[in-house]
C-alpha atoms as a PDB file:
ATOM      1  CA  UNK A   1      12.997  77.355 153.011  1.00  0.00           C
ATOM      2  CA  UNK A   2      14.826  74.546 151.345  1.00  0.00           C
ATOM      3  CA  UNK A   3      15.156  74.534 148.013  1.00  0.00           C
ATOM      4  CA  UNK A   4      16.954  71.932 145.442  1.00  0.00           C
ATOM      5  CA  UNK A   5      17.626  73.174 141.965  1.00  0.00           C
ATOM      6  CA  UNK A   6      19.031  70.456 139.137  1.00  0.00           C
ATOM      7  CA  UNK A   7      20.600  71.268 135.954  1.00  0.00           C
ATOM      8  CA  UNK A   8      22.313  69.600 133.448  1.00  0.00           C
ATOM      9  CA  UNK A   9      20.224  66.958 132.035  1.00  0.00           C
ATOM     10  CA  UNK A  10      19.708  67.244 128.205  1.00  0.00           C
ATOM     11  CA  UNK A  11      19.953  64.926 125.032  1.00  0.00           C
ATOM     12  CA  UNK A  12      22.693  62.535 124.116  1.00  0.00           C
ATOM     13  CA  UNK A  13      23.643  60.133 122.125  1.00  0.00           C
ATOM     14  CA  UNK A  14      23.953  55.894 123.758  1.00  0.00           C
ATOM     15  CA  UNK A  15      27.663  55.798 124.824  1.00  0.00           C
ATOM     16  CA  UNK A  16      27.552  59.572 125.564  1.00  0.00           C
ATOM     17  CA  UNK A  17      28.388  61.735 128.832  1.00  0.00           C
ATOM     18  CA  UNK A  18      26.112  64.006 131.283  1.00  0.00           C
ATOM     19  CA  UNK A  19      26.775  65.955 134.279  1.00  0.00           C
ATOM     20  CA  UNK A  20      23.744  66.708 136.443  1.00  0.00           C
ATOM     21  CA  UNK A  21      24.359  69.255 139.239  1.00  0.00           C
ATOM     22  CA  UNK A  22      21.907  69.960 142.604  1.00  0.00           C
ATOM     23  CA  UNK A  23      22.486  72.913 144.263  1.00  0.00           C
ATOM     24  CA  UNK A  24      21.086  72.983 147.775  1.00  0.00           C
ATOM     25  CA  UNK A  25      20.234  75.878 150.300  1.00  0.00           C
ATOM     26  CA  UNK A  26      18.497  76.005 153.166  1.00  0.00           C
ATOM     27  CA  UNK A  27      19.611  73.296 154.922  1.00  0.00           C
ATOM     28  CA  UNK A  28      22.623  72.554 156.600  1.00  0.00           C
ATOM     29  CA  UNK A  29      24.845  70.711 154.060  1.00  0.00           C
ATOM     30  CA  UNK A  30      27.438  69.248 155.937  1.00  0.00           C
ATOM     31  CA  UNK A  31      25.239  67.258 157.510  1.00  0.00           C
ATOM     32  CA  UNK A  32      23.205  66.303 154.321  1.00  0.00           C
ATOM     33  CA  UNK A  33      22.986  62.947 152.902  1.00  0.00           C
ATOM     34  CA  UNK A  34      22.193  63.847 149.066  1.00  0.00           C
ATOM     35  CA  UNK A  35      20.774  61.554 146.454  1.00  0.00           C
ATOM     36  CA  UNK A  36      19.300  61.791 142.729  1.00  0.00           C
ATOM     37  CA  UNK A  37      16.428  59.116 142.012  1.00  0.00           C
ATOM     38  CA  UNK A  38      14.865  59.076 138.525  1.00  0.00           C
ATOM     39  CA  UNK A  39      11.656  58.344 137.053  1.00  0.00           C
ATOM     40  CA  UNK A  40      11.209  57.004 133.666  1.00  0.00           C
ATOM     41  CA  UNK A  41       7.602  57.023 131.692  1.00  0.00           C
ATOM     42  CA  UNK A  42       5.432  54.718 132.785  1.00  0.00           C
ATOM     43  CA  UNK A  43       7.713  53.357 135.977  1.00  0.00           C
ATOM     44  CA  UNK A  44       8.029  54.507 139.283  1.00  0.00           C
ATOM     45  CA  UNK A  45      10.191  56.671 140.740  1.00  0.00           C
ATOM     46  CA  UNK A  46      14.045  54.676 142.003  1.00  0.00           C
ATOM     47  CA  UNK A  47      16.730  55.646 143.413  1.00  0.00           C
ATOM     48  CA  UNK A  48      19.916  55.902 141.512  1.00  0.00           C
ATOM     49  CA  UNK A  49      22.673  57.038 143.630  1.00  0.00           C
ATOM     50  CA  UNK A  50      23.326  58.612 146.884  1.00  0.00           C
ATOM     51  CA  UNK A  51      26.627  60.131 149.035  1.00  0.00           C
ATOM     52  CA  UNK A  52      26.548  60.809 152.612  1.00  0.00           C
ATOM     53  CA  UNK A  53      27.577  63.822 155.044  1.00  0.00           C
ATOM     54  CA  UNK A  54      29.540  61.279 156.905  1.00  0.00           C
ATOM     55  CA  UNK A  55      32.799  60.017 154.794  1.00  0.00           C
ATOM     56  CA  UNK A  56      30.921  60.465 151.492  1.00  0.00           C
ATOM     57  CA  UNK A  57      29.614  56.959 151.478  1.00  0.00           C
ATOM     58  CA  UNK A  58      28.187  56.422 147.934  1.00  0.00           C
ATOM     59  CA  UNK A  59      25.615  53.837 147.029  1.00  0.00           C
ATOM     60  CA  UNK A  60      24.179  53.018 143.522  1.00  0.00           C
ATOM     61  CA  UNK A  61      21.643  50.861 141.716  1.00  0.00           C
ATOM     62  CA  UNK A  62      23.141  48.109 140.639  1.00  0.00           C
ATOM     63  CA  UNK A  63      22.091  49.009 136.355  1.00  0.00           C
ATOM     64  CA  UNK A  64      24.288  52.340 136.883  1.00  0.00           C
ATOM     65  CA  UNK A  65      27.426  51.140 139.008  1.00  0.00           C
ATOM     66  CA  UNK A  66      30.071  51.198 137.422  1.00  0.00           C
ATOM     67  CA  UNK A  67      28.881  53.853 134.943  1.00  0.00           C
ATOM     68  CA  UNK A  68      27.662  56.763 137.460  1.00  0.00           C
ATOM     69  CA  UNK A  69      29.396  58.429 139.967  1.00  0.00           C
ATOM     70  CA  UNK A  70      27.999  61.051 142.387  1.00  0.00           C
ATOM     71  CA  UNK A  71      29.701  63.253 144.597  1.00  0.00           C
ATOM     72  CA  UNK A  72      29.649  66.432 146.519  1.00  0.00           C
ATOM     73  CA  UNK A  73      31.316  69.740 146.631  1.00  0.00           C
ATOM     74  CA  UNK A  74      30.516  71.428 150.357  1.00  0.00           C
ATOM     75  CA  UNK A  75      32.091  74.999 149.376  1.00  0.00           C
ATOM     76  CA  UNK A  76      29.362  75.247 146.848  1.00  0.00           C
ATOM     77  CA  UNK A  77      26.464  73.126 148.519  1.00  0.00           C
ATOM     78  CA  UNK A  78      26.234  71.244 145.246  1.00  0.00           C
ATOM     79  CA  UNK A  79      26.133  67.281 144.853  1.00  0.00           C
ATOM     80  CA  UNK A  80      26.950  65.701 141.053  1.00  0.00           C
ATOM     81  CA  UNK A  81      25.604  62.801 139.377  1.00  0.00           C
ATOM     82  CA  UNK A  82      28.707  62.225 136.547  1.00  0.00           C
ATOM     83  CA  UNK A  83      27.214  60.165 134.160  1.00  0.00           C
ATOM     84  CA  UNK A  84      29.297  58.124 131.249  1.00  0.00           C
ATOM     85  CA  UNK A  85      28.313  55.136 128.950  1.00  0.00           C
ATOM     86  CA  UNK A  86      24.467  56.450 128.966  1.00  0.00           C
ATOM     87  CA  UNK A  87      22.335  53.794 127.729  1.00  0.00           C
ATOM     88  CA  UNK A  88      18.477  54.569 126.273  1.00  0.00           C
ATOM     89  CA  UNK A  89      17.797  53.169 129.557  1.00  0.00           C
ATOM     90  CA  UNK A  90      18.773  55.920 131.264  1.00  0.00           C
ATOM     91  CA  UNK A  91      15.977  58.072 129.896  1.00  0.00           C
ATOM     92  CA  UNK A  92      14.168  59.632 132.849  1.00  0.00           C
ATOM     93  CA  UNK A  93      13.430  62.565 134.420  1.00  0.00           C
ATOM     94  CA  UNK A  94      16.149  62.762 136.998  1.00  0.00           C
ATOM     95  CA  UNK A  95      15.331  64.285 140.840  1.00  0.00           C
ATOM     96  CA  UNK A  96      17.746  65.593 143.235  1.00  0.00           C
ATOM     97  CA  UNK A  97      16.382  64.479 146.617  1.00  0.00           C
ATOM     98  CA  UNK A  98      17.759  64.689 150.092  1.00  0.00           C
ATOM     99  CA  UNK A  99      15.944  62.727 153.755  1.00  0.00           C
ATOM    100  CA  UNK A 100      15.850  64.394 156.653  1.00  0.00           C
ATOM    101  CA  UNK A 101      19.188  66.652 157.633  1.00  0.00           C
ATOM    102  CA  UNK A 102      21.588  64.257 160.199  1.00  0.00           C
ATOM    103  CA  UNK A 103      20.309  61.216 158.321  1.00  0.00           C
ATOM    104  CA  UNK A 104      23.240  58.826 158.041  1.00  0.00           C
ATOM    105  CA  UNK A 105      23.731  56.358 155.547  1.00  0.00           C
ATOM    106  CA  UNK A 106      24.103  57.094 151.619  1.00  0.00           C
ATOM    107  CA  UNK A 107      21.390  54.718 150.468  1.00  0.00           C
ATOM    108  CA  UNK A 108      17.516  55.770 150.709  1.00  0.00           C
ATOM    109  CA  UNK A 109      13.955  55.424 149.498  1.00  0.00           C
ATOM    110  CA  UNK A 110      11.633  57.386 148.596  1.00  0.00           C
ATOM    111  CA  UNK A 111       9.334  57.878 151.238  1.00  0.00           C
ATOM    112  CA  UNK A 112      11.883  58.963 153.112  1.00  0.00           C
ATOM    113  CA  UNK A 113      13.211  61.985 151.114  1.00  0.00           C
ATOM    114  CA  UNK A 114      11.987  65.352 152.828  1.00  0.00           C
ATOM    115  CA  UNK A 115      12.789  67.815 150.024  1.00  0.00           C
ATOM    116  CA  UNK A 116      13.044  67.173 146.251  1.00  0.00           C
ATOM    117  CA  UNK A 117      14.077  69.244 143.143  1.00  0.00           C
ATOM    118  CA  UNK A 118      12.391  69.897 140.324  1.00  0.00           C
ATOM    119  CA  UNK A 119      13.650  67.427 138.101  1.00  0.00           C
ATOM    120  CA  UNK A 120      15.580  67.273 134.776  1.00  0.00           C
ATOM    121  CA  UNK A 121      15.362  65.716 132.246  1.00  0.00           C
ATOM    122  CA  UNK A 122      17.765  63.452 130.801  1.00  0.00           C
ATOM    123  CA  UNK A 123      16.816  61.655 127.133  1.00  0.00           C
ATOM    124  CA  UNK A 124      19.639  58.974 125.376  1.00  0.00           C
ATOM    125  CA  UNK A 125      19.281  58.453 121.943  1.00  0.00           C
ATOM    126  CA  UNK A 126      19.843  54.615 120.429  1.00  0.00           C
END
């Protein structure tokens, strides 16, 4: 059974820093393109960043380049979503998501994730 589990997301202050971590089991990992989308109040769900089992190709909406980075630790199954300069934009509840295992590619939509976490909520303050 897979299961994604997120932590990390919490309230901070506009300029401020977060960490959000996804730790993934029951699916093979190495071959795992990984991705966090997040969903504010009122909006659909978007995807935010991605990485992929091949290279660690990275892809980002283009409101969090520059500002997010995501990336992946095998040993520990986990992928990261580092993120600095938080804006009250950012508010959302924030999903670890991953497509189908052997997937390539780092970018992906929705309706193609096959397992998603639970969410976490992340909150910036103006």
């Amino acid at each position: 059974q897979v299961q994604l589990t997120e932590s990390g997301g919490g309230l901070v202050q506009a300029g401020g820093s977060l960490r959000l971590s996804c730790v993934a089991s029951g699916l093979t990992f190495s071959r795992q393109t990984m991705g966090w989308f997040r969903q504010a109040p009122g909006n659909e769900r978007e995807f935010v960043a991605g990485i992929s089992w091949q290279r660690g190709i990275q892809a980002y909406v283009d409101s969090v380049k520059g500002r997010f980075t995501v990336s992946r630790d095998s040993a520990k199954n986990t992928v990261y979503l580092q993120m600095n300069s938080l804006k009250p934009d950012d508010t959302a509840v924030y999903y670890c998501a991953a497509p189908a295992t052997g997937r390539t590619g780092a970018y992906f939509v929705e309706a193609e994730a096959a397992y998603w976490g639970q969410g976490t909520q992340v909150t910036v303050s103006s």
